[in-house]
PDB file of N, CA and C in Angstrom:
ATOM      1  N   UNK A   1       1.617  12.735   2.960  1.00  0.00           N
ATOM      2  CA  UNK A   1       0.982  13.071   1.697  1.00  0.00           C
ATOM      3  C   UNK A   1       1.825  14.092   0.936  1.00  0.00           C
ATOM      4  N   UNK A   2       2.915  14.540   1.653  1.00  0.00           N
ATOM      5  CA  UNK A   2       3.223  16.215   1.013  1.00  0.00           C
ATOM      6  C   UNK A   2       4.396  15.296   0.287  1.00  0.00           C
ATOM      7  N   UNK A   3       5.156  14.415   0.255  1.00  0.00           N
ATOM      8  CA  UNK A   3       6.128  14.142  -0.005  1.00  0.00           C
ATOM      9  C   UNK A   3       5.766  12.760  -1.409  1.00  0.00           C
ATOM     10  N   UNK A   4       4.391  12.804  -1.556  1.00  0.00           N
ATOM     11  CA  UNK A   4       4.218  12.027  -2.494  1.00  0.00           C
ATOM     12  C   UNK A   4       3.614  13.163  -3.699  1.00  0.00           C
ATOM     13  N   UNK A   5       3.662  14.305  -4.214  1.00  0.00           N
ATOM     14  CA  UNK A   5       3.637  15.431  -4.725  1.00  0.00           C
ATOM     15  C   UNK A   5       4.323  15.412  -5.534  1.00  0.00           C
ATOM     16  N   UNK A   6       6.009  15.463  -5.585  1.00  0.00           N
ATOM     17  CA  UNK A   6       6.443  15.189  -6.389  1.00  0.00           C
ATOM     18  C   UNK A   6       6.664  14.560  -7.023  1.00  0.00           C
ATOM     19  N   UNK A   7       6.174  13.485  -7.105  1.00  0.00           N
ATOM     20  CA  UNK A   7       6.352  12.210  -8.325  1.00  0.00           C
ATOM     21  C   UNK A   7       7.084  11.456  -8.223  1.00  0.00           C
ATOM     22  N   UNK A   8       8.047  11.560  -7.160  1.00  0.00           N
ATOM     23  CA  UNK A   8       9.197  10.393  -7.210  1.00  0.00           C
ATOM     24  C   UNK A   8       9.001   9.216  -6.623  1.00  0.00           C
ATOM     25  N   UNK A   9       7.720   9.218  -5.984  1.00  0.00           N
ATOM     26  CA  UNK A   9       7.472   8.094  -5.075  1.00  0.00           C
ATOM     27  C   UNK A   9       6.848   6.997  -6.278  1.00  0.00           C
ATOM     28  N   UNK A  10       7.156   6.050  -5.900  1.00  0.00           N
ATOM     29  CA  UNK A  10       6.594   4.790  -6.503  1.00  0.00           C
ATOM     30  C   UNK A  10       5.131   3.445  -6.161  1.00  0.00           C
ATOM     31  N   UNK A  11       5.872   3.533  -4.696  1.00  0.00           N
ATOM     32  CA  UNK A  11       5.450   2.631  -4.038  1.00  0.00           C
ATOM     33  C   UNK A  11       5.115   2.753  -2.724  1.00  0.00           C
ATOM     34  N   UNK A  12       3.852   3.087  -2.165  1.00  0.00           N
ATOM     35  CA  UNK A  12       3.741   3.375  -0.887  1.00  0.00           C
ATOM     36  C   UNK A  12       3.266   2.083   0.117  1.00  0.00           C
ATOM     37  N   UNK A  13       3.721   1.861   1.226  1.00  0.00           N
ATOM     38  CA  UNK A  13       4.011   0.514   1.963  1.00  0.00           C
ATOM     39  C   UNK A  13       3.198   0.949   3.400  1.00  0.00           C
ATOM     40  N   UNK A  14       1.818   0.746   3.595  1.00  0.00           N
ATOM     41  CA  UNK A  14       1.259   1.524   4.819  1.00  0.00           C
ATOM     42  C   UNK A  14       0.383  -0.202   5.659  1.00  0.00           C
ATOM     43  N   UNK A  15       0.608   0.319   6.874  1.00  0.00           N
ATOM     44  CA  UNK A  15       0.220  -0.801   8.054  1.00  0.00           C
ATOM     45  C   UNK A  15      -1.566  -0.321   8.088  1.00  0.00           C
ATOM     46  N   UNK A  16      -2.417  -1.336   8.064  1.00  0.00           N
ATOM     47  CA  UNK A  16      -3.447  -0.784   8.449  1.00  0.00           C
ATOM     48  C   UNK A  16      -3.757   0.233   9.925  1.00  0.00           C
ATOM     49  N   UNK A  17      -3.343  -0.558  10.988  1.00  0.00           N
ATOM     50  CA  UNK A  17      -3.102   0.809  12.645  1.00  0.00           C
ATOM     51  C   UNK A  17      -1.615   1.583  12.109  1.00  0.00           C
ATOM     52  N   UNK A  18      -1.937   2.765  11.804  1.00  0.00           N
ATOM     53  CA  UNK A  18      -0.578   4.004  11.971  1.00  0.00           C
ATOM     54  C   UNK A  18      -1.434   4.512  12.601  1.00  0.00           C
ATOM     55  N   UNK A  19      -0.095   5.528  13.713  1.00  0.00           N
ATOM     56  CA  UNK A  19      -0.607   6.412  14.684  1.00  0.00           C
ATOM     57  C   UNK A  19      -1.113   7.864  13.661  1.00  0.00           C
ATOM     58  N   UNK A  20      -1.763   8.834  14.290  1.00  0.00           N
ATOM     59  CA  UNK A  20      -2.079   9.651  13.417  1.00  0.00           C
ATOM     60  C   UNK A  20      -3.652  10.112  13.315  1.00  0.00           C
ATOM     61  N   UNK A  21      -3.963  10.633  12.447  1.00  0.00           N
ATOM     62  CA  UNK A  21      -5.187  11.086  12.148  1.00  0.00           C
ATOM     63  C   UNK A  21      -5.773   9.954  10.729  1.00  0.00           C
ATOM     64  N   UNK A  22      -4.767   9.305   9.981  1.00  0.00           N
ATOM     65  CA  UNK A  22      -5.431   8.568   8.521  1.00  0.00           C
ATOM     66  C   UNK A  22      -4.599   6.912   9.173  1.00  0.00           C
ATOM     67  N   UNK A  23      -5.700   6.190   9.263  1.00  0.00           N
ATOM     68  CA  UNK A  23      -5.461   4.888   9.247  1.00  0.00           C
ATOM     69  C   UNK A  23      -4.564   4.793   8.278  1.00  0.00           C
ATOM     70  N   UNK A  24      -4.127   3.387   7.902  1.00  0.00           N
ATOM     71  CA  UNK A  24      -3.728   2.483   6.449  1.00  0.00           C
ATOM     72  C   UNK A  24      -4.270   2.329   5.251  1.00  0.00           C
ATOM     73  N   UNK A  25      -5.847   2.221   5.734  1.00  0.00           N
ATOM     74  CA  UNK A  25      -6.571   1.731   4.767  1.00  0.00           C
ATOM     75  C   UNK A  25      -7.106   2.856   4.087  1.00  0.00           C
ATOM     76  N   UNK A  26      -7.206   3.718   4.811  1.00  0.00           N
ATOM     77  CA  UNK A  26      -7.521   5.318   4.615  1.00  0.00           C
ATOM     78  C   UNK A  26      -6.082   6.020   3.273  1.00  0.00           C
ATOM     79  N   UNK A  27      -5.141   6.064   3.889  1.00  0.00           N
ATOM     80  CA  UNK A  27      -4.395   5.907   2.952  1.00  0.00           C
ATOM     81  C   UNK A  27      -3.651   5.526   2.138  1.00  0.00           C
ATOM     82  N   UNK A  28      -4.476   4.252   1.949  1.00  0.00           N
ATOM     83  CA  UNK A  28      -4.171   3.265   0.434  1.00  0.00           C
ATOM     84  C   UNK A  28      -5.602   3.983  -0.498  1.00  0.00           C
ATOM     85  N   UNK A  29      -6.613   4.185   0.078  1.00  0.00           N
ATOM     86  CA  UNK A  29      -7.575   4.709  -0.920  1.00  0.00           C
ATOM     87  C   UNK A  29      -7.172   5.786  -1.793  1.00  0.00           C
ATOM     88  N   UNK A  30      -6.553   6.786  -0.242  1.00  0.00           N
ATOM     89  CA  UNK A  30      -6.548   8.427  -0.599  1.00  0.00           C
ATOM     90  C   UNK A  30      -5.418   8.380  -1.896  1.00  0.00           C
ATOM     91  N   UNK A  31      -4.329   7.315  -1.697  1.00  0.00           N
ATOM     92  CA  UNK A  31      -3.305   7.409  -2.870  1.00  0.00           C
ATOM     93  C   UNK A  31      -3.438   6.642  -4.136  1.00  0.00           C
ATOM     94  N   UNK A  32      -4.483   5.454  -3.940  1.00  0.00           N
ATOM     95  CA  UNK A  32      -5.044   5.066  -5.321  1.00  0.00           C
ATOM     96  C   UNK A  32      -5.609   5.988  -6.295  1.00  0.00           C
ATOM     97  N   UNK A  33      -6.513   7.185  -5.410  1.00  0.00           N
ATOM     98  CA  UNK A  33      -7.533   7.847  -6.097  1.00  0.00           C
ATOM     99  C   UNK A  33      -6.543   8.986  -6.458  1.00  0.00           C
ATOM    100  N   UNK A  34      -5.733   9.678  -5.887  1.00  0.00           N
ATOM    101  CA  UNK A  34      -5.230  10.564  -6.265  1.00  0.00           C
ATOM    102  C   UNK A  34      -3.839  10.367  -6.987  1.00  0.00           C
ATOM    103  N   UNK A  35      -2.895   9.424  -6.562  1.00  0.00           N
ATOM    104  CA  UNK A  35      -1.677   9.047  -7.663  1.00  0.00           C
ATOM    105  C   UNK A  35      -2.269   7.615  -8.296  1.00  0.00           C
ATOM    106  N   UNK A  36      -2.707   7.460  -8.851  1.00  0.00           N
ATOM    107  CA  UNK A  36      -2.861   5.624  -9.749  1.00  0.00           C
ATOM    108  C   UNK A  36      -1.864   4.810  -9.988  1.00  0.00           C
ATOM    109  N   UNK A  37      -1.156   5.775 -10.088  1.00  0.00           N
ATOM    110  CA  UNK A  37       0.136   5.228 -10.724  1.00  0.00           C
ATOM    111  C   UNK A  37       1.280   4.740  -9.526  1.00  0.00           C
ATOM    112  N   UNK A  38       0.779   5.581  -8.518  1.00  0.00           N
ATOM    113  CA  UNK A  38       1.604   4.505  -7.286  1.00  0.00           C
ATOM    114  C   UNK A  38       1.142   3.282  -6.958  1.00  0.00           C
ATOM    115  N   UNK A  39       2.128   2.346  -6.719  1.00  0.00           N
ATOM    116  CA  UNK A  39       1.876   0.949  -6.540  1.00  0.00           C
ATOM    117  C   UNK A  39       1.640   1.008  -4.648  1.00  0.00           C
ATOM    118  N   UNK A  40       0.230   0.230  -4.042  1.00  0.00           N
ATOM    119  CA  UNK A  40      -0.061   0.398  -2.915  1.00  0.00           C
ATOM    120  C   UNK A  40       0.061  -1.531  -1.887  1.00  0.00           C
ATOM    121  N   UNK A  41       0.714  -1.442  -1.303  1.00  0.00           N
ATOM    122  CA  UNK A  41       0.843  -2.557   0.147  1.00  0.00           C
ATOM    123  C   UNK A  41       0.497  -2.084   1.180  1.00  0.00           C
ATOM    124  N   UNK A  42      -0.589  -2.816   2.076  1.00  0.00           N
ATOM    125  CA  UNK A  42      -1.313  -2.456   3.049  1.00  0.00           C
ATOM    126  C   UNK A  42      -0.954  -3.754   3.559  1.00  0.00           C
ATOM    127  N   UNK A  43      -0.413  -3.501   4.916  1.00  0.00           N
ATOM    128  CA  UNK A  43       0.130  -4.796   5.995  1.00  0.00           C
ATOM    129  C   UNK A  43      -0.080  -4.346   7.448  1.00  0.00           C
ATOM    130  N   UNK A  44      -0.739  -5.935   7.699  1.00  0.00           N
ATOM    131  CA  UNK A  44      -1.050  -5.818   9.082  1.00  0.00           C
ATOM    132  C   UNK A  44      -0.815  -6.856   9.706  1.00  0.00           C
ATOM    133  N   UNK A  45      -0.649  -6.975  11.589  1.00  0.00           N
ATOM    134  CA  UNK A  45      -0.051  -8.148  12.107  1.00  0.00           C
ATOM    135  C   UNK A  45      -1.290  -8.239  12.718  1.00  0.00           C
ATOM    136  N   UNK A  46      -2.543  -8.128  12.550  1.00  0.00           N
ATOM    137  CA  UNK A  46      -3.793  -7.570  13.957  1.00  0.00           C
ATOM    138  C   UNK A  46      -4.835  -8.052  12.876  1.00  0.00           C
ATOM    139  N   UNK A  47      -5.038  -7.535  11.776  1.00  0.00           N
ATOM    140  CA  UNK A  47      -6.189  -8.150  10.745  1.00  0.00           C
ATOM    141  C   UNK A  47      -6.120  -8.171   9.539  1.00  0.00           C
ATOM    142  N   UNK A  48      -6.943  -8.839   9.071  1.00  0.00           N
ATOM    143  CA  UNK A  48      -7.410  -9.206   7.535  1.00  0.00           C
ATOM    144  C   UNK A  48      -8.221  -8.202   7.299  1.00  0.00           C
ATOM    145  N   UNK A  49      -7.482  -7.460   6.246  1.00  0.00           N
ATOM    146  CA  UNK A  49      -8.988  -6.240   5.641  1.00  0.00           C
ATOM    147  C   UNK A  49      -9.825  -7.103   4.584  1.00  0.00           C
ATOM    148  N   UNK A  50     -11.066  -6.877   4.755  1.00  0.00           N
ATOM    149  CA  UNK A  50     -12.524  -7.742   3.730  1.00  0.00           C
ATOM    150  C   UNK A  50     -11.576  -7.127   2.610  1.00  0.00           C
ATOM    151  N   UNK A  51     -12.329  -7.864   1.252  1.00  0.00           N
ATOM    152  CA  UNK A  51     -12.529  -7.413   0.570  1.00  0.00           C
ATOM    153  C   UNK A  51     -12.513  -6.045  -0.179  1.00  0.00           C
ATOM    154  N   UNK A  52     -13.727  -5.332   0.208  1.00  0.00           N
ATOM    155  CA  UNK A  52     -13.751  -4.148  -0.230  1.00  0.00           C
ATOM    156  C   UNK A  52     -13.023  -2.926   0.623  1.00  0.00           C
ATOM    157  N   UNK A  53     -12.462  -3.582   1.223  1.00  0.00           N
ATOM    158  CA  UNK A  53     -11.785  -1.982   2.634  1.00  0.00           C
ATOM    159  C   UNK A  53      -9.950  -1.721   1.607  1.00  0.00           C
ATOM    160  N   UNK A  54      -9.604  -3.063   0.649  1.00  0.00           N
ATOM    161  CA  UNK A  54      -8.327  -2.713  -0.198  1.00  0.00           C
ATOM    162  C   UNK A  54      -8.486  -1.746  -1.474  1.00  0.00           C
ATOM    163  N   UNK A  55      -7.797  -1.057  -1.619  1.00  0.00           N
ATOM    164  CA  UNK A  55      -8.274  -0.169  -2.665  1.00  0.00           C
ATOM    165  C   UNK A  55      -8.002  -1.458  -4.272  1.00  0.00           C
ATOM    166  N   UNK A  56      -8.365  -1.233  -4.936  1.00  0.00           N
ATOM    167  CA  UNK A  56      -8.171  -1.649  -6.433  1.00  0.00           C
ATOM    168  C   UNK A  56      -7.132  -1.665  -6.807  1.00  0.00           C
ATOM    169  N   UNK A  57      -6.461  -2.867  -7.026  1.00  0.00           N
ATOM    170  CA  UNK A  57      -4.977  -3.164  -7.941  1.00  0.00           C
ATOM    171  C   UNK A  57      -4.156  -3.226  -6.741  1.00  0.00           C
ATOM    172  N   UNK A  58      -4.181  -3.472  -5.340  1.00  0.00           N
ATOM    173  CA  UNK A  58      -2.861  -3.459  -4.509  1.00  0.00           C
ATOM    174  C   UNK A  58      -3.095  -5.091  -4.019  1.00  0.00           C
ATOM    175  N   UNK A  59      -2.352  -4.359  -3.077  1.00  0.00           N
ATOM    176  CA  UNK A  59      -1.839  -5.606  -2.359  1.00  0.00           C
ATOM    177  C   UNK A  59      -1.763  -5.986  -0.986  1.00  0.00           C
ATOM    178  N   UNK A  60      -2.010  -6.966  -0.117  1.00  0.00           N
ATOM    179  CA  UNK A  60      -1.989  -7.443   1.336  1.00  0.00           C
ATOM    180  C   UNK A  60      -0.828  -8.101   1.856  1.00  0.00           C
ATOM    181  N   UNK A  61      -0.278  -8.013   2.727  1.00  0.00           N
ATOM    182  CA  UNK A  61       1.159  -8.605   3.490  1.00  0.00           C
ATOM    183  C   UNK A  61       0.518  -8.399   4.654  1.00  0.00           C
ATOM    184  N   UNK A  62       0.209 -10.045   5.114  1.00  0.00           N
ATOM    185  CA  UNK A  62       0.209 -10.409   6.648  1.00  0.00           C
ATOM    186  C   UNK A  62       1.388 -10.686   7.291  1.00  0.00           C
ATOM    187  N   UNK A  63       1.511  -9.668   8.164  1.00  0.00           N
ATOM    188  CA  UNK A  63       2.383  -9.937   9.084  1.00  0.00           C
ATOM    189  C   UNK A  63       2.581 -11.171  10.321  1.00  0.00           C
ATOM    190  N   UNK A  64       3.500 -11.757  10.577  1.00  0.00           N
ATOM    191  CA  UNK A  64       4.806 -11.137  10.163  1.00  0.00           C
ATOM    192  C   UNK A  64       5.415 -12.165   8.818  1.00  0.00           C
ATOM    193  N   UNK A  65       6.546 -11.222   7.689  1.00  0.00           N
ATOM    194  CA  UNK A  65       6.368 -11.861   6.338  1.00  0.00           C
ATOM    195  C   UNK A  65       7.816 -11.772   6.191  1.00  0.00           C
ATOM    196  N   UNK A  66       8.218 -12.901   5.308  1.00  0.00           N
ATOM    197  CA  UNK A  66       9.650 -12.897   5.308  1.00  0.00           C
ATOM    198  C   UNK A  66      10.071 -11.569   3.715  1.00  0.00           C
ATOM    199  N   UNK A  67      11.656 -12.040   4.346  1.00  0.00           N
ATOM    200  CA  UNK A  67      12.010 -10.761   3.302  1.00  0.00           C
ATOM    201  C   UNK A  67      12.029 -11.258   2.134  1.00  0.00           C
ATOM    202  N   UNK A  68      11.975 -11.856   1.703  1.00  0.00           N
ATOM    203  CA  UNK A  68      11.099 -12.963   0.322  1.00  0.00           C
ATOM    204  C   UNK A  68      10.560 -12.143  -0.444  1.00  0.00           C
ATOM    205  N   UNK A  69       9.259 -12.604   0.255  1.00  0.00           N
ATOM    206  CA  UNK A  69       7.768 -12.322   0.289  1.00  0.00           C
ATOM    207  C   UNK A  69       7.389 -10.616   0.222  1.00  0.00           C
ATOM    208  N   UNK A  70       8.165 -10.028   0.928  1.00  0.00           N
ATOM    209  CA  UNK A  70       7.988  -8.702   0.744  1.00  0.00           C
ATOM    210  C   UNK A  70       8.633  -8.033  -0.057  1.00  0.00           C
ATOM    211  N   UNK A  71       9.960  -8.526  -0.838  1.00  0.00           N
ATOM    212  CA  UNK A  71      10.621  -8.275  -2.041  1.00  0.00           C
ATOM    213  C   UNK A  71       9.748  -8.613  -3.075  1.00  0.00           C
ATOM    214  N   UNK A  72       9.429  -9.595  -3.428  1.00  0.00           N
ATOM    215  CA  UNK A  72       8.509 -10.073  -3.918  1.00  0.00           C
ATOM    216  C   UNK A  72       7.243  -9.397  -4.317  1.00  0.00           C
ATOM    217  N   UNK A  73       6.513  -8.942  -3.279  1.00  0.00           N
ATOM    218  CA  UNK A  73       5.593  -7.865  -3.965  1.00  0.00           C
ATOM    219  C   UNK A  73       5.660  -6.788  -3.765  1.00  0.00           C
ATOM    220  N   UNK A  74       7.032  -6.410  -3.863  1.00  0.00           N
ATOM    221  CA  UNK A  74       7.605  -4.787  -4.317  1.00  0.00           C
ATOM    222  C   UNK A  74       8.043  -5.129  -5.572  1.00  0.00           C
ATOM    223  N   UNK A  75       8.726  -6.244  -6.167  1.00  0.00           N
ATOM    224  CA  UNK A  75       8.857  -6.299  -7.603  1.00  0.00           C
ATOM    225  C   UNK A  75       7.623  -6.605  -8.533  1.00  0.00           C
ATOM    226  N   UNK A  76       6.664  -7.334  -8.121  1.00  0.00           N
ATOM    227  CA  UNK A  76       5.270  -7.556  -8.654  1.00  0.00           C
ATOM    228  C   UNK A  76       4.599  -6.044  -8.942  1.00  0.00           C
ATOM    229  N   UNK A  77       4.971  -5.371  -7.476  1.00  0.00           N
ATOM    230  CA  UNK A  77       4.175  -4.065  -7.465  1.00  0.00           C
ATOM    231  C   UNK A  77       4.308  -2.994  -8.776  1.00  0.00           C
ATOM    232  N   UNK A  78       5.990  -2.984  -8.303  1.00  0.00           N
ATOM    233  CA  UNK A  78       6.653  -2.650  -9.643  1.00  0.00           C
ATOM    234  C   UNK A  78       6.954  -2.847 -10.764  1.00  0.00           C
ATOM    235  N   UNK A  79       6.887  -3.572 -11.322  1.00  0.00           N
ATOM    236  CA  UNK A  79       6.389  -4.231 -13.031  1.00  0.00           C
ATOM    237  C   UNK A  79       4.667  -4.014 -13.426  1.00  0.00           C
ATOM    238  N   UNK A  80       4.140  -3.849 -12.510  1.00  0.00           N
ATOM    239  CA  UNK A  80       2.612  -3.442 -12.324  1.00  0.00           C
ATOM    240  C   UNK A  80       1.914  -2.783 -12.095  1.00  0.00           C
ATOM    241  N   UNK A  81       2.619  -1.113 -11.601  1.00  0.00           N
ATOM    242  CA  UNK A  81       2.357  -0.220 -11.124  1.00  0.00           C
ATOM    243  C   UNK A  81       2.057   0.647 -12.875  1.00  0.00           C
ATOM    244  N   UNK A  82       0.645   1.596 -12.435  1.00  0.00           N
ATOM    245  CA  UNK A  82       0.667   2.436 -13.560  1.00  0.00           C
ATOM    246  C   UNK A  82       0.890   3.550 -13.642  1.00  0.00           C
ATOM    247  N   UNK A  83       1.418   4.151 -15.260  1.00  0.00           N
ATOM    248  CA  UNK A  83       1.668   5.133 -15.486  1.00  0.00           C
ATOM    249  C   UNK A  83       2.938   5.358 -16.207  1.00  0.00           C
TER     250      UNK A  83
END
């Protein structure tokens, strides 16, 4: 979180299981609500998040995804990201 402060970040790329204290999904919310303007990918090889567990305006990558596909919606992300 400390390193998305300064503004330079764009695009944050989080697995739903990270080790830690904040899941994935935990922090795709925490950075929707607090940067908007970062563009958010939440990927997992283990599950499908419902519906409502993705924050608003991102995005899902089931693993495992080619490098395509994951270029792909880092440039989507980015032409689409606000702010």
């Amino acid at each position: 979180m400390r390193i998305l402060v300064d503004g330079r970040i764009t695009i944050v790329i989080a697995d739903i299981e990270m080790p830690g204290s904040m899941g994935g999904l935990a922090l795709a919310r925490r950075v929707r609500e607090t940067w908007p303007h970062i563009a958010v990918i939440v990927a997992s090889g283990n599950r499908l998040p419902l519906p409502d567990e993705l924050p608003e305006d991102s995005e899902f990558l089931a693993k495992p995804f080619s490098r395509e596909r994951l270029l792909s919606l880092i440039a989507h992300a980015g032409a689409t990201s606000r702010g």
